[in-house]
N, C-alpha and C. Protein backbone atom coordinates (compact mmCIF):
# COMPACT_ATOMS: atom_id res chain seq x y z
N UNK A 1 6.34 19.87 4.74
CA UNK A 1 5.41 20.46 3.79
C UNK A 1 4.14 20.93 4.49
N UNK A 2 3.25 20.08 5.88
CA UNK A 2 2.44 20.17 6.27
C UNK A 2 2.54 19.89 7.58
N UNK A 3 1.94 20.88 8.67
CA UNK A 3 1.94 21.06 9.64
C UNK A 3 0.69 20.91 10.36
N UNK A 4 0.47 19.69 10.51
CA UNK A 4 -0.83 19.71 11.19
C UNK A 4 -1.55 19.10 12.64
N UNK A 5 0.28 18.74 13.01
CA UNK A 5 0.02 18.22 14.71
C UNK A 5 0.19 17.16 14.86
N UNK A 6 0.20 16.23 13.61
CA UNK A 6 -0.02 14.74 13.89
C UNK A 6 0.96 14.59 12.27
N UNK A 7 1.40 12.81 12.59
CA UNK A 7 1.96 12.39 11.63
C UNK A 7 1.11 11.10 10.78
N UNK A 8 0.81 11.20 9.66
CA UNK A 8 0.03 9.80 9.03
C UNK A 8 1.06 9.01 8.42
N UNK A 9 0.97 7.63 9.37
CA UNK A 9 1.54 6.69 8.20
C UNK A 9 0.69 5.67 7.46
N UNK A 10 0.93 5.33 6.33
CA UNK A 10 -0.40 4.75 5.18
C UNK A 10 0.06 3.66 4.53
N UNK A 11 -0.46 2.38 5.09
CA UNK A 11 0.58 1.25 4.33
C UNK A 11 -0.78 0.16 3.84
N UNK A 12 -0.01 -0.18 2.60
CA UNK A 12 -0.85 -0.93 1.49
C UNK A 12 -0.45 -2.34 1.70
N UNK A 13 -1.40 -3.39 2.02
CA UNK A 13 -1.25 -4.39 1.95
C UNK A 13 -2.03 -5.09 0.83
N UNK A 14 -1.26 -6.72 0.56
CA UNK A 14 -2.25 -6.99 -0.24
C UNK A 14 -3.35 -7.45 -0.46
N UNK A 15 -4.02 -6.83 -0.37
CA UNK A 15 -5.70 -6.75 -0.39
C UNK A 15 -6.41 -5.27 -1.55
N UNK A 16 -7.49 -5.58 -1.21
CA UNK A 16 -8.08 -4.91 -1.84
C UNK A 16 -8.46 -3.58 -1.72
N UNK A 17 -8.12 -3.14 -0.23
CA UNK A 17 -8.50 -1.84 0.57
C UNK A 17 -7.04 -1.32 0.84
N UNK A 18 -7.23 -0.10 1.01
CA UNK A 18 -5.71 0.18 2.08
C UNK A 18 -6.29 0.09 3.36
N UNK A 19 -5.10 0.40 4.00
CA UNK A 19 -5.55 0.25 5.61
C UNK A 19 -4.32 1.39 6.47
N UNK A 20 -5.28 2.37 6.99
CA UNK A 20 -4.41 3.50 7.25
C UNK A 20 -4.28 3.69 8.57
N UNK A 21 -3.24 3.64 8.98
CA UNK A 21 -2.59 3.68 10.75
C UNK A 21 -2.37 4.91 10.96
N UNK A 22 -3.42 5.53 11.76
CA UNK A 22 -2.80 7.24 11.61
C UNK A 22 -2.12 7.06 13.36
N UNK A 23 -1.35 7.83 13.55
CA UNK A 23 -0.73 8.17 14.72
C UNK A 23 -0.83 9.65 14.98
N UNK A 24 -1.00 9.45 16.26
CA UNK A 24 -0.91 11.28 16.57
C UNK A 24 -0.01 11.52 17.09
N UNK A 25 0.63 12.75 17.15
CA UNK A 25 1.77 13.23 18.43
C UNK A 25 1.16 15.02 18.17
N UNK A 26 0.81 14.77 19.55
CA UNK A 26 0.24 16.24 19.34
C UNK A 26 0.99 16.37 21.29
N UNK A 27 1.17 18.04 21.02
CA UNK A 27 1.69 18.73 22.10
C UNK A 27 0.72 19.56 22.26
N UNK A 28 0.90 19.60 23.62
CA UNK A 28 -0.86 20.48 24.40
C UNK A 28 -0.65 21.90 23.46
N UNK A 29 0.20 22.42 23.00
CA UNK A 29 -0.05 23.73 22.15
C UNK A 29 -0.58 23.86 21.10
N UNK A 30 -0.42 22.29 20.36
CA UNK A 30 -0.73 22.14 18.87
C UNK A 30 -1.98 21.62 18.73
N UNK A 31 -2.83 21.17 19.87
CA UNK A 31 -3.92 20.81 19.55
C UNK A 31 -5.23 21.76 18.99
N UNK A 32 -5.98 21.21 18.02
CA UNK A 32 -6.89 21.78 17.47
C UNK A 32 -8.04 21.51 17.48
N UNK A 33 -9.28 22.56 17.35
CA UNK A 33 -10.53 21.96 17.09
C UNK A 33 -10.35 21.19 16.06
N UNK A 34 -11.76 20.72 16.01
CA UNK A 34 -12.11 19.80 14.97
C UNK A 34 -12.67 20.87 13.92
N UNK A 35 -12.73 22.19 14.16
CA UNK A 35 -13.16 23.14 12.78
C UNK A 35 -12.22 24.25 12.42
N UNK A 36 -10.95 24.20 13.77
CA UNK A 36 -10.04 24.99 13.43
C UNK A 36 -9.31 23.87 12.42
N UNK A 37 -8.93 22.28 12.54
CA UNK A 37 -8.59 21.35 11.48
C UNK A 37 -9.13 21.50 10.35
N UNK A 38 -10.54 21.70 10.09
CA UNK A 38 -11.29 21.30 8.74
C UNK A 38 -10.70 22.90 8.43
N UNK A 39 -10.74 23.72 9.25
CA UNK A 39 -10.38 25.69 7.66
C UNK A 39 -9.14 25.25 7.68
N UNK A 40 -8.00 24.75 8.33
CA UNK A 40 -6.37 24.37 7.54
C UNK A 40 -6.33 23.52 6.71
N UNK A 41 -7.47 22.14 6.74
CA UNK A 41 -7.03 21.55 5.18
C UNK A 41 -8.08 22.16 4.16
N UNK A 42 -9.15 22.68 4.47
CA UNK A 42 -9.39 23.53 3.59
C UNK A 42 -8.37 23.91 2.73
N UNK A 43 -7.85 25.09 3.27
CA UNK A 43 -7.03 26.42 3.17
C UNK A 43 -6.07 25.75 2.31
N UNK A 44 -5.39 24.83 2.77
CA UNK A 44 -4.19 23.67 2.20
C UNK A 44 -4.58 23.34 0.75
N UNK A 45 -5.83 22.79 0.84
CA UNK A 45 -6.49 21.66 -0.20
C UNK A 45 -6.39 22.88 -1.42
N UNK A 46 -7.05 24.09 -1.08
CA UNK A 46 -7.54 25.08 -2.03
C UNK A 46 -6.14 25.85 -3.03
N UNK A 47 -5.30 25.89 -1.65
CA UNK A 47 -3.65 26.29 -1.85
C UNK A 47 -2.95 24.85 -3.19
N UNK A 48 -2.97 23.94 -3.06
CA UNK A 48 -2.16 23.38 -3.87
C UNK A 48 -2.73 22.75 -5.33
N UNK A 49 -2.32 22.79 -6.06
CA UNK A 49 -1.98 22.09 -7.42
C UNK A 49 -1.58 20.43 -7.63
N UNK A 50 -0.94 20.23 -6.58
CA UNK A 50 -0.86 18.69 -6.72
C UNK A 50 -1.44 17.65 -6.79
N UNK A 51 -1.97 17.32 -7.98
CA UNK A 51 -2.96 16.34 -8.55
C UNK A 51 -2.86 14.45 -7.70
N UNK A 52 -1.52 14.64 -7.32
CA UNK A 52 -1.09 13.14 -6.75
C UNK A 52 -1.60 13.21 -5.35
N UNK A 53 -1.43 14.63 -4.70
CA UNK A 53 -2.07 14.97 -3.35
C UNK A 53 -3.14 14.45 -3.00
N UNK A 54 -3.67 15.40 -4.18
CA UNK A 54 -5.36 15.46 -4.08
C UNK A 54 -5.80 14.32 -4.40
N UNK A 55 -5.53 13.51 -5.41
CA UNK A 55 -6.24 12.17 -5.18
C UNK A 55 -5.54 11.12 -4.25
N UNK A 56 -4.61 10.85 -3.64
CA UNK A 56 -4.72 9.86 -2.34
C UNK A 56 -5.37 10.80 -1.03
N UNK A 57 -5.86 12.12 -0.77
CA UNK A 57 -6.58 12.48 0.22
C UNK A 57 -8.20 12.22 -0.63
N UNK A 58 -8.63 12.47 -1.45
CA UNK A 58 -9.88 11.94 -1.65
C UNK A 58 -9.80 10.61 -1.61
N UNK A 59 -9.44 9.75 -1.84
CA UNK A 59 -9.29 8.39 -1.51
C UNK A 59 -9.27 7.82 -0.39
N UNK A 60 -8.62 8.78 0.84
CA UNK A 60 -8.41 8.39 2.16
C UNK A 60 -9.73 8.84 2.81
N UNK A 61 -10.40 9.97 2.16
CA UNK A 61 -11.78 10.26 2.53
C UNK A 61 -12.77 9.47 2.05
N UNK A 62 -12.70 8.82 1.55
CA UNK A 62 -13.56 7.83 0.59
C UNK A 62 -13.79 6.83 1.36
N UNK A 63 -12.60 6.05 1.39
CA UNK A 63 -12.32 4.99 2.08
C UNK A 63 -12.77 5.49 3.86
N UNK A 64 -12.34 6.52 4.39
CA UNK A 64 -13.02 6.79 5.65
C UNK A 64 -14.75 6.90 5.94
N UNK A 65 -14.73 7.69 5.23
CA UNK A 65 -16.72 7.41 5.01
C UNK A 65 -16.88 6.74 4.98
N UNK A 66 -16.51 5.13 4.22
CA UNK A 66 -17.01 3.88 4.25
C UNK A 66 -16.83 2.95 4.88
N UNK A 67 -16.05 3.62 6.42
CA UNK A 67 -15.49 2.25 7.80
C UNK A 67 -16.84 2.67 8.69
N UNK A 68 -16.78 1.78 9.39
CA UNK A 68 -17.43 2.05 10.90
C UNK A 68 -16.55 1.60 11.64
N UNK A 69 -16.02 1.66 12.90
CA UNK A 69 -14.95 1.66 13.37
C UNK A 69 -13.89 1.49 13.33
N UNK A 70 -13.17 1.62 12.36
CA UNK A 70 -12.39 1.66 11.24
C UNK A 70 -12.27 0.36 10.43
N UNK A 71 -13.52 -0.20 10.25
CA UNK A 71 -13.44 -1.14 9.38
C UNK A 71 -14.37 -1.03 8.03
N UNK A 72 -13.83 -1.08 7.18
CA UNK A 72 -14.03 -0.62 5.66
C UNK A 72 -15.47 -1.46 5.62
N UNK A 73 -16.60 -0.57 5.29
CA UNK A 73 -17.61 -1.59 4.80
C UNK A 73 -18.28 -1.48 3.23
N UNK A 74 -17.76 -3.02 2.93
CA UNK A 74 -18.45 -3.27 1.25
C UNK A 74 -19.63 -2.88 0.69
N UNK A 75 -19.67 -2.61 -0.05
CA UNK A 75 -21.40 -1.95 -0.97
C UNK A 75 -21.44 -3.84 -1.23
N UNK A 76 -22.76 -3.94 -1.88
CA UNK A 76 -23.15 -5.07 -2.56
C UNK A 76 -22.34 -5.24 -3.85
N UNK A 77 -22.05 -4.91 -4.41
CA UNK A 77 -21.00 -5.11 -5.55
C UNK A 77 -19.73 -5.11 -5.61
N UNK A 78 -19.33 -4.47 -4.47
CA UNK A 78 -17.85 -4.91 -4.11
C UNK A 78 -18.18 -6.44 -3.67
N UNK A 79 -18.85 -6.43 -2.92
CA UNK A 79 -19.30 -8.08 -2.33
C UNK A 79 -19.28 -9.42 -3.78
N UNK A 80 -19.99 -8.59 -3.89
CA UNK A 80 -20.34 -9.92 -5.30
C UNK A 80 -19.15 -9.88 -6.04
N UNK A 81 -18.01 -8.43 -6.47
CA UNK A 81 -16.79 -8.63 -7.15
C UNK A 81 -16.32 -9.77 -6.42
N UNK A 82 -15.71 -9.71 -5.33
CA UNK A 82 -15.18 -10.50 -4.23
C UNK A 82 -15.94 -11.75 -4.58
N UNK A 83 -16.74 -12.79 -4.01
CA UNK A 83 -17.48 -13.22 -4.30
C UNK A 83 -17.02 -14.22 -5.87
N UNK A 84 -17.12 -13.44 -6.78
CA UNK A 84 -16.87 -13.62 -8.22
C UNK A 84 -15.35 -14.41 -8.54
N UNK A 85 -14.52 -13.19 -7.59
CA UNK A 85 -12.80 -13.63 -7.56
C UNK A 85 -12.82 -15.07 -6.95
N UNK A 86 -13.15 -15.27 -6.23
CA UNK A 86 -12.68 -16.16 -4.97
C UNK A 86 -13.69 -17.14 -6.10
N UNK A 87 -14.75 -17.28 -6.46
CA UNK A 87 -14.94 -18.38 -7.54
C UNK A 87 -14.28 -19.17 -8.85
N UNK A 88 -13.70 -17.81 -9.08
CA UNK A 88 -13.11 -17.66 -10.33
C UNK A 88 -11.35 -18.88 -9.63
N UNK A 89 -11.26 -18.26 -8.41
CA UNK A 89 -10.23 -19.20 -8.04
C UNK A 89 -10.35 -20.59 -7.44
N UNK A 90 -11.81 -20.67 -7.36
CA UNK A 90 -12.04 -22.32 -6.86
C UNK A 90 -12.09 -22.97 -8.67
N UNK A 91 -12.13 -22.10 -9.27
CA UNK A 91 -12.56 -23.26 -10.69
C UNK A 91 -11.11 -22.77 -11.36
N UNK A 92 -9.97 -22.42 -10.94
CA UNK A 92 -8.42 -22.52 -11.49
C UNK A 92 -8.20 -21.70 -12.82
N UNK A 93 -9.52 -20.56 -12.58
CA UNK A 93 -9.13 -19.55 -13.31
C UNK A 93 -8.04 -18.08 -12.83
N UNK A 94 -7.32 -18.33 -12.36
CA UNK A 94 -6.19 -17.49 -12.36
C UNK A 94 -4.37 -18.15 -12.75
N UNK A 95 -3.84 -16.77 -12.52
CA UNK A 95 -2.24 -16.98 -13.02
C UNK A 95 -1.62 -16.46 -12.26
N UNK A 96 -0.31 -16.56 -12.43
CA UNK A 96 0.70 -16.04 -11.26
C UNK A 96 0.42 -14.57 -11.26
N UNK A 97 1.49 -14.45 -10.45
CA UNK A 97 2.34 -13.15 -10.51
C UNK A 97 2.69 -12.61 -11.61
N UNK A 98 3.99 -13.81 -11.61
CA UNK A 98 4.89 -13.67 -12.77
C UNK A 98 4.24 -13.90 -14.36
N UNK A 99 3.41 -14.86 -13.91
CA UNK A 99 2.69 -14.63 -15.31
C UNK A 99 2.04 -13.24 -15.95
N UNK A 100 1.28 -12.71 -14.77
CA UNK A 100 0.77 -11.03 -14.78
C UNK A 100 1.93 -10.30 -15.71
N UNK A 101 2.77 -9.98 -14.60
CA UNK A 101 3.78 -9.62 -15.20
C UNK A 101 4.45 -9.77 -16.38
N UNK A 102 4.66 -10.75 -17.02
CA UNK A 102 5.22 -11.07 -18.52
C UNK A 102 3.80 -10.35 -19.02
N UNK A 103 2.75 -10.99 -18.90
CA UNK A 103 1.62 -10.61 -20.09
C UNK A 103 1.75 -9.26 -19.97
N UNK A 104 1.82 -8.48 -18.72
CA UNK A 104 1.66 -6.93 -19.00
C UNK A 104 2.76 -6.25 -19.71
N UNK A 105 4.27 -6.79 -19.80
CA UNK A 105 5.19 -6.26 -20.08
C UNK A 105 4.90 -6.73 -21.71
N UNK A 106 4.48 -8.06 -21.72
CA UNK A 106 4.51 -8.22 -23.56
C UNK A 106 2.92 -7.07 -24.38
N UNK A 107 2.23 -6.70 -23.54
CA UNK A 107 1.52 -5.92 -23.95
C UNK A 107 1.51 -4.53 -23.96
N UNK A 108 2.93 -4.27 -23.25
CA UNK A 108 3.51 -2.93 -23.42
C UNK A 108 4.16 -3.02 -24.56
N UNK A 109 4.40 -4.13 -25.20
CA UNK A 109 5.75 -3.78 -25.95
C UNK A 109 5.22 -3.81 -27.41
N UNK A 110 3.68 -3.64 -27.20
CA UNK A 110 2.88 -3.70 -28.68
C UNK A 110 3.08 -2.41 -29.42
């Protein structure tokens, strides 16, 4: 679909962030500036319609703005969410999985 020199692979663990392993394979022909890159996803971005596209690449830009060496850094309120959870689980306020699961499926079935 996209030709851009390099291959991204993007894997979700469970946590709260993704965490994206990009790999390159670039051949001395295919290499690009860094502004001949930004006018092709331009050009790309402007070219497509795909709403599923476009939001996991704003997301991957999101999430990139907010690493410093590729490590994701928290605002104060992500902190304190965090923070909040991990309390919420010292005082045995959570449920399974499976519990998740039933409650969400019995609240689909309203």
């Amino acid at each position: 679909m996209f030709d851009f020199g390099f291959v991204v692979f993007v894997t979700w663990e469970a946590s709260l962030f993704p965490i994206c392993n990009i790999i390159y394979k670039f051949e001395k022909s295919n290499i690009m500036s860094t502004a001949e890159l930004k006018e092709k996803l331009i050009a790309q971005i402007t070219d497509t319609d795909n709403d599923e596209l476009l939001s996991e690449l704003s997301t991957m830009l999101y999430v990139g703005s907010k690493s410093v060496n590729g490590v994701y850094q928290m605002s104060e309120a992500e902190r304190e969410a965090v923070e909040d959870g991990l309390e919420q689980i010292r005082n045995g306020q959570w449920i399974s999985d499976e519990e998740a699961n039933r409650q969400v499926e019995e609240w689909l079935r309203k």
